[in-house]
Protein backbone atom coordinates (compact mmCIF):
# COMPACT_ATOMS: atom_id res chain seq x y z
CA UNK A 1 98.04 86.31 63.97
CA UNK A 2 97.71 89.46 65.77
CA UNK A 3 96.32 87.91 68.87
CA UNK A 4 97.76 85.62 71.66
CA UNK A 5 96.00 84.81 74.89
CA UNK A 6 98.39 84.85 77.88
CA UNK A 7 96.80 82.74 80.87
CA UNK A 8 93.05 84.35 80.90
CA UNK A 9 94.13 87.80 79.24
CA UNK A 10 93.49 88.27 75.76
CA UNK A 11 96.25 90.85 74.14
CA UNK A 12 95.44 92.12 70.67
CA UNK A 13 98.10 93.96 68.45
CA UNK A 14 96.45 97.10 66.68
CA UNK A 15 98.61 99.37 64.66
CA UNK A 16 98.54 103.52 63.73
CA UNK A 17 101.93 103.23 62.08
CA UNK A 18 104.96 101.11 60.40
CA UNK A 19 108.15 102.41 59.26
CA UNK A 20 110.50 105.23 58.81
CA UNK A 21 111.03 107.54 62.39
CA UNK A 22 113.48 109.31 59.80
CA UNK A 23 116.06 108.89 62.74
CA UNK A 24 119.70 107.36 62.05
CA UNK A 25 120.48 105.02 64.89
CA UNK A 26 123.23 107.23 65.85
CA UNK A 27 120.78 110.04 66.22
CA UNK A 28 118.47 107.68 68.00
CA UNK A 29 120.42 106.00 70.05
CA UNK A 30 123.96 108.14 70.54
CA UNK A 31 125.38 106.43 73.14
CA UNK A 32 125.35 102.90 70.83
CA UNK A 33 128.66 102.30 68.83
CA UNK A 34 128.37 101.55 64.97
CA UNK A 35 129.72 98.23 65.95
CA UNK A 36 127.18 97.10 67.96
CA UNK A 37 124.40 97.52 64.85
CA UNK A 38 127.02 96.05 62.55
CA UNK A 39 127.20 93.35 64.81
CA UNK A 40 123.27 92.34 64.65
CA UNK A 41 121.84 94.03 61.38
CA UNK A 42 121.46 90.23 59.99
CA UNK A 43 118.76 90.32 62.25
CA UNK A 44 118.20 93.43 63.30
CA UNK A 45 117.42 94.26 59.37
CA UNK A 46 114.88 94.73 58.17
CA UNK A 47 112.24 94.68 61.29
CA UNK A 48 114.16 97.67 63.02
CA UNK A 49 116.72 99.23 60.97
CA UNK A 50 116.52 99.94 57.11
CA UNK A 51 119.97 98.94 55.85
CA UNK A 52 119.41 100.96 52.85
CA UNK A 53 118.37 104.37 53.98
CA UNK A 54 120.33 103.98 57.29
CA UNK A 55 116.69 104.86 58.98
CA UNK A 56 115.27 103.10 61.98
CA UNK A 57 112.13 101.32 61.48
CA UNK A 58 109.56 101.49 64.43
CA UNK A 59 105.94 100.88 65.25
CA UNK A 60 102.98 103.01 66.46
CA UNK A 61 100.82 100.79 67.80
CA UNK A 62 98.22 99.81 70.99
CA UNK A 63 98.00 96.90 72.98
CA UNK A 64 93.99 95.82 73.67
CA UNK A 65 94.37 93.65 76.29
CA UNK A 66 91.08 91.61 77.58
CA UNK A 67 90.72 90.75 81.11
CA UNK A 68 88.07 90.28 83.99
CA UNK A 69 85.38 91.27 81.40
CA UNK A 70 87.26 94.76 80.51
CA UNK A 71 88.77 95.91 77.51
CA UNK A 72 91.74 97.75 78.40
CA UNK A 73 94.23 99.45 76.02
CA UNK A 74 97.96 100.11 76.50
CA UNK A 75 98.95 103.13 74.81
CA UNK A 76 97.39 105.58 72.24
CA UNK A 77 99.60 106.06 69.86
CA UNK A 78 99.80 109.50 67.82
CA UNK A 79 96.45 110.64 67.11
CA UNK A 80 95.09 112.26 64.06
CA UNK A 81 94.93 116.60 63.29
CA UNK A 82 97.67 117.40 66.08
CA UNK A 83 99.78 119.99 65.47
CA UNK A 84 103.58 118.86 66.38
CA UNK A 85 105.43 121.99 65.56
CA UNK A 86 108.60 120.60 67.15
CA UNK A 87 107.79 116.61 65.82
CA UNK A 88 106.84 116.95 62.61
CA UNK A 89 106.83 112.62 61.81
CA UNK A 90 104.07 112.62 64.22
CA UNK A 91 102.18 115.85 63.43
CA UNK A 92 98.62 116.51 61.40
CA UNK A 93 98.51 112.65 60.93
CA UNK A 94 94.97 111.72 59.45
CA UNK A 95 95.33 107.38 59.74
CA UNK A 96 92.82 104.89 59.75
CA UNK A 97 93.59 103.79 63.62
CA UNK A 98 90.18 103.87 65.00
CA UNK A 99 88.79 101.46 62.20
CA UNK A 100 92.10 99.05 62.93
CA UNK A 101 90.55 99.40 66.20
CA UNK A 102 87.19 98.71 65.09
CA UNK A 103 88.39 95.56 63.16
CA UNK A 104 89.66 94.42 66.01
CA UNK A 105 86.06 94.19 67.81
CA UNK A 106 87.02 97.34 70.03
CA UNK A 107 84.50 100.40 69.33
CA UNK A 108 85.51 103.38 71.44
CA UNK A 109 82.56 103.64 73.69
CA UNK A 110 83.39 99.66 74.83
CA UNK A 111 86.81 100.54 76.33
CA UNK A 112 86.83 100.51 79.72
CA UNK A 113 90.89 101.52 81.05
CA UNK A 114 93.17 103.14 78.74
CA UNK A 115 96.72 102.71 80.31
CA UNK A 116 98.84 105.84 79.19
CA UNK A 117 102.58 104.09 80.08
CA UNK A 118 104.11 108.21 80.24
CA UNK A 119 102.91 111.23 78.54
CA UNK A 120 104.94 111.23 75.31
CA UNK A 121 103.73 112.64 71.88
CA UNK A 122 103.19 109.11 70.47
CA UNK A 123 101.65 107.40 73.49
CA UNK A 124 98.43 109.65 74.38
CA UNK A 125 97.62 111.01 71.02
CA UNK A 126 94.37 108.72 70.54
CA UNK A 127 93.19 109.68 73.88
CA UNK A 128 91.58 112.93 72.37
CA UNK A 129 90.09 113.40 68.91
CA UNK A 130 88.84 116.59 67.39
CA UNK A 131 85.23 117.49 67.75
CA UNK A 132 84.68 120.36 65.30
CA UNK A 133 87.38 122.40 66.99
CA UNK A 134 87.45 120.65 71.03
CA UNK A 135 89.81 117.88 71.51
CA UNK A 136 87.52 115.55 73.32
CA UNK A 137 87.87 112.02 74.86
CA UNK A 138 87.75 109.13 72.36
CA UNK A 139 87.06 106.73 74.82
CA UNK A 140 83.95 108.22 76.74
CA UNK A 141 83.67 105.24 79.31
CA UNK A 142 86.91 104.68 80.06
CA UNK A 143 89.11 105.69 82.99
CA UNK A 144 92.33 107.32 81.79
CA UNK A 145 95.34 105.52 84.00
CA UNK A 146 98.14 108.22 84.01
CA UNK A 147 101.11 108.26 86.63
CA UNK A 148 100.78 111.41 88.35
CA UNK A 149 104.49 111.58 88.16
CA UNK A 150 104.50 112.04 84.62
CA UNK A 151 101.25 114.48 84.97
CA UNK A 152 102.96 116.84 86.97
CA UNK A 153 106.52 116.67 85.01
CA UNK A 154 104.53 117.61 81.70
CA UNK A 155 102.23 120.11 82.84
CA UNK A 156 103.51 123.08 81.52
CA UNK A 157 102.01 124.96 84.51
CA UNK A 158 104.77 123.83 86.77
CA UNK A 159 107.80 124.89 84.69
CA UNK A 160 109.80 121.44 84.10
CA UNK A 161 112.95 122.21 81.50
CA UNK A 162 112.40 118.53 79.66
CA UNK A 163 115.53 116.50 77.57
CA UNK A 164 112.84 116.08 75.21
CA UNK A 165 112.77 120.27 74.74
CA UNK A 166 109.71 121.30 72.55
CA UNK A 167 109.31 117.77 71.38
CA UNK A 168 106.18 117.23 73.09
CA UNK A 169 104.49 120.48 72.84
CA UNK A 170 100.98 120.78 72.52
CA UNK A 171 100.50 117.34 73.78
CA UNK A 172 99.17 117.51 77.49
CA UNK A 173 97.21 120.35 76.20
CA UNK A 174 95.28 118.60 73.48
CA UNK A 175 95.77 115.21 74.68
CA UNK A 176 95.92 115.25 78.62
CA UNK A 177 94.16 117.86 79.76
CA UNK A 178 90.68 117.31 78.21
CA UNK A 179 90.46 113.66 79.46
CA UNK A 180 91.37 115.29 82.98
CA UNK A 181 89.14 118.32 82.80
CA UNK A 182 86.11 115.50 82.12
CA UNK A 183 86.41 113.64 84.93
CA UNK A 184 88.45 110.09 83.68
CA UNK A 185 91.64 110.34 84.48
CA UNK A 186 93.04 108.11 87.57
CA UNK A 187 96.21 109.38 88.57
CA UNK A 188 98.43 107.33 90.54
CA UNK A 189 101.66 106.68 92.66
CA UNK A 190 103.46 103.97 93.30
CA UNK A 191 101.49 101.18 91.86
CA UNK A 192 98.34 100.21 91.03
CA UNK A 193 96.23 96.85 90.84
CA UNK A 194 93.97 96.57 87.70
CA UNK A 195 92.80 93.42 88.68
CA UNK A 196 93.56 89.98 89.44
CA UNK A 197 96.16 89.60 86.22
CA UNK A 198 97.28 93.31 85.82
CA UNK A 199 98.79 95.50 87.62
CA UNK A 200 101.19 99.15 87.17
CA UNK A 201 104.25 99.82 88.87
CA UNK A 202 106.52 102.42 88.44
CA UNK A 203 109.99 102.27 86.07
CA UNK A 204 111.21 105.49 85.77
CA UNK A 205 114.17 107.11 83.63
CA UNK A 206 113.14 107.32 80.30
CA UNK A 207 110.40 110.01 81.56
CA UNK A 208 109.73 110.37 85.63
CA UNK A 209 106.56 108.36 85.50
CA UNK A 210 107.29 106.00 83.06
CA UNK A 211 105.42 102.60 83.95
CA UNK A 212 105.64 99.11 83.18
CA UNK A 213 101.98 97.01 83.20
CA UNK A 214 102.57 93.97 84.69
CA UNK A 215 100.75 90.93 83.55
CA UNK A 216 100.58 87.52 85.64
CA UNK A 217 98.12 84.53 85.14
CA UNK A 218 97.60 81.40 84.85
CA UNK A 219 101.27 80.53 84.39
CA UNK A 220 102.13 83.35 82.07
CA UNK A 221 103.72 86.37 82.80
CA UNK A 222 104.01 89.34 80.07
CA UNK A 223 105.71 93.02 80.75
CA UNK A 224 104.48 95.66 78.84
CA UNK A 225 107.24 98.13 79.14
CA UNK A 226 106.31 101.07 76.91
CA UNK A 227 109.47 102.82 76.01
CA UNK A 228 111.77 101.07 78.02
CA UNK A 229 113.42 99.43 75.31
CA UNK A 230 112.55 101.50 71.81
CA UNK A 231 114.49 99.17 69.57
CA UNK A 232 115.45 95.61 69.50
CA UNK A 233 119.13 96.07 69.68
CA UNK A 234 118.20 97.40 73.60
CA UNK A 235 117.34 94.01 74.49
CA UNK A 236 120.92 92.66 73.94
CA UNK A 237 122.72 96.13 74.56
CA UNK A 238 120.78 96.80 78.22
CA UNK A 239 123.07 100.00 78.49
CA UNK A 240 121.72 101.96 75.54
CA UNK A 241 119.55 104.98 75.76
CA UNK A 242 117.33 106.58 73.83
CA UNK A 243 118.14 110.29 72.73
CA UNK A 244 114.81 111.63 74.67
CA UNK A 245 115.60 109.77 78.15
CA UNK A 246 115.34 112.40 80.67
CA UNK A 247 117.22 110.42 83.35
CA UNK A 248 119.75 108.33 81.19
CA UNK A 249 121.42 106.49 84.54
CA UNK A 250 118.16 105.35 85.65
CA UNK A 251 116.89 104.40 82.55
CA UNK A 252 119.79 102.25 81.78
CA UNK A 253 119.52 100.74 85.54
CA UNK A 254 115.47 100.17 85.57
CA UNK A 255 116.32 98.60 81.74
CA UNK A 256 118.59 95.85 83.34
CA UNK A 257 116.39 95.22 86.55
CA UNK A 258 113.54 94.42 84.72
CA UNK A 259 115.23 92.67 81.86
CA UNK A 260 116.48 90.36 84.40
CA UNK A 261 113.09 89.92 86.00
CA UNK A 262 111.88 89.16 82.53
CA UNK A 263 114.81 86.47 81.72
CA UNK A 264 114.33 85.16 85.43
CA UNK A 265 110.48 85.14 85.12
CA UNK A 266 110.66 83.54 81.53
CA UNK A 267 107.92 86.79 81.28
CA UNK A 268 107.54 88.03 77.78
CA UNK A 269 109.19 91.50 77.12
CA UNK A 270 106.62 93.93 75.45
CA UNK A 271 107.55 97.74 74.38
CA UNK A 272 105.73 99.91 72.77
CA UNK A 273 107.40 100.27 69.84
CA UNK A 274 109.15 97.33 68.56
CA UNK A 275 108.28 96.16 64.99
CA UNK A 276 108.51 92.46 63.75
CA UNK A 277 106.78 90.20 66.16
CA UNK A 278 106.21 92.59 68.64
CA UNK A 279 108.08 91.59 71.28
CA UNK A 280 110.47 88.62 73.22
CA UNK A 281 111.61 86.36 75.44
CA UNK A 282 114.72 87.40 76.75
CA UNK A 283 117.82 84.90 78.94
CA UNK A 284 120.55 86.01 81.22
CA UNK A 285 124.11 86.00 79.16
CA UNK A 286 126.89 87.18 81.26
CA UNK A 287 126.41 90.44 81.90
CA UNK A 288 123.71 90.81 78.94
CA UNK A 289 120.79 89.08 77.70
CA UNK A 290 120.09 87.48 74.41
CA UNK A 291 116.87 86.61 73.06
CA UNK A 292 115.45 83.54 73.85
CA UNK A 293 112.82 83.75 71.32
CA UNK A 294 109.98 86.17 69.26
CA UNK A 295 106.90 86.71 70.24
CA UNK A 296 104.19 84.69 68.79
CA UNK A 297 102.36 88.10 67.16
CA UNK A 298 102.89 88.05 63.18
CA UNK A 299 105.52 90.04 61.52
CA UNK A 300 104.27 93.18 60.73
């Protein structure tokens, strides 16, 4: 099952990619001690680290989520024909993501709101596609939902010197900028109400704009949280950063404030990336958490 409805929301799974980043976990993550993956590889193998290659295992993948009569999705993934000079996983893919999407009873002209969490490689890619040689939108109807924070940090017009270096060139170029220049991007600040069981705030560090969509109804609560957390060892080791966080105190702080919302809001912790079932409940344990339980998703 690849689908679970939370209150009135529908959220659907839909995946570009499975497997190999071709990162070690110390290259990764290189503030996490060896210990601490010793520690949980009986369950951190094989959903997020491959014991046998000593690679980390991740997931490229979309959220559709289904509410007020909109079809909304969280993230884009990578995107096919992009040149990624500087991220060569992620670059000249050519996957079969639109007909996952397709199978999943989403054409591209019925989305309404694509939520872009920040303006990584692997989160906007599917926003564009190539038109004979023009990126153009994929998702004609919809209203692009960027934080402007983010917008203006990755414009290369205004000079920004990212942590990430030249690991997302190309991307606001081919990905960003032609859903702008058309007319559907929304950018905002702050927070923003999608409707009566969505809503964006802001939870910066990993990027400046990075965003968490907030989901709340009928009794269920649900955080999507992008790349707050990019493995599942982040859950139970709230201090540890990613290598591309461009603000590594305030990632690790917005990382424990809204893993303890989650754990006091028994609200389902979502990222972007997380193979397995997709995501967890997380509880309060001393000054970490542990995880309550999976998500109900499938194992991919």
């Amino acid at each position: 099952m690849q689908e679970i409805v939370l209150g009135d929301v529908t959220v659907t799974r839909v995946t570009e990619y499975y497997g190999s980043v071709d990162m070690s976990p110390k290259t990764f993550f290189p503030e996490s001690p060896e210990s601490a993956w010793r520690e949980h590889e009986h369950w951190l193998a094989p959903d997020f680290v491959d014991l046998e290659t000593g690679v980390c295992v991740s997931a490229i993948q979309t959220w559709v989520l289904r509410s007020g009569g909109r079809t909304i999705l969280v993230d884009t993934g990578v995107g096919n024909h992009k040149e990624r000079p500087y991220s060569p996983v992620w670059s000249h893919l050519n996957t079969g993501f639109l007909g996952n999407l397709e199978r999943a009873g989403v054409r591209p002209q019925d989305v309404d709101l694509v939520v872009n969490t920040h303006l990584h490689v692997d989160h906007v890619g599917w926003n564009t596609y190539l038109d004979d040689r023009t990126w153009v939108p994929t998702f004609p109807n919809a209203t692009y939902l960027m934080p402007k924070a983010d917008f203006d940090f990755w414009n290369p017009a205004n000079g920004h010197r990212p942590n990430l270096g030249r690991g997302n060139q190309n991307v606001f170029e081919d990905s960003v900028a032609p859903v702008h220049e058309a007319g559907l991007t929304l950018l905002w600040e702050g927070s923003h109400r999608i409707d009566g069981n969505l809503a964006l705030e802001l939870a910066p560090g990993h990027t400046p704009g990075s965003s968490v969509l907030t989901l709340d109804s009928g009794g269920d609560r649900a955080l999507f949280v992008g790349d707050l957390l990019h493995t599942a060892l982040q859950l139970v080791e709230p201090d540890t950063n990613s290598c591309f966080c461009e603000d590594p105190a305030e990632a690790r702080a917005t990382r424990r404030r809204l893993l303890g919302r989650a754990a006091d809001e028994n609200a389902l912790v979502i990222p972007a990336h997380l193979g397995g079932h997709g995501g967890a409940e997380v509880v309060r344990e001393g000054g970490k958490f542990a995880i309550k339980t999976w998500a109900p998703f499938a194992r991919l």
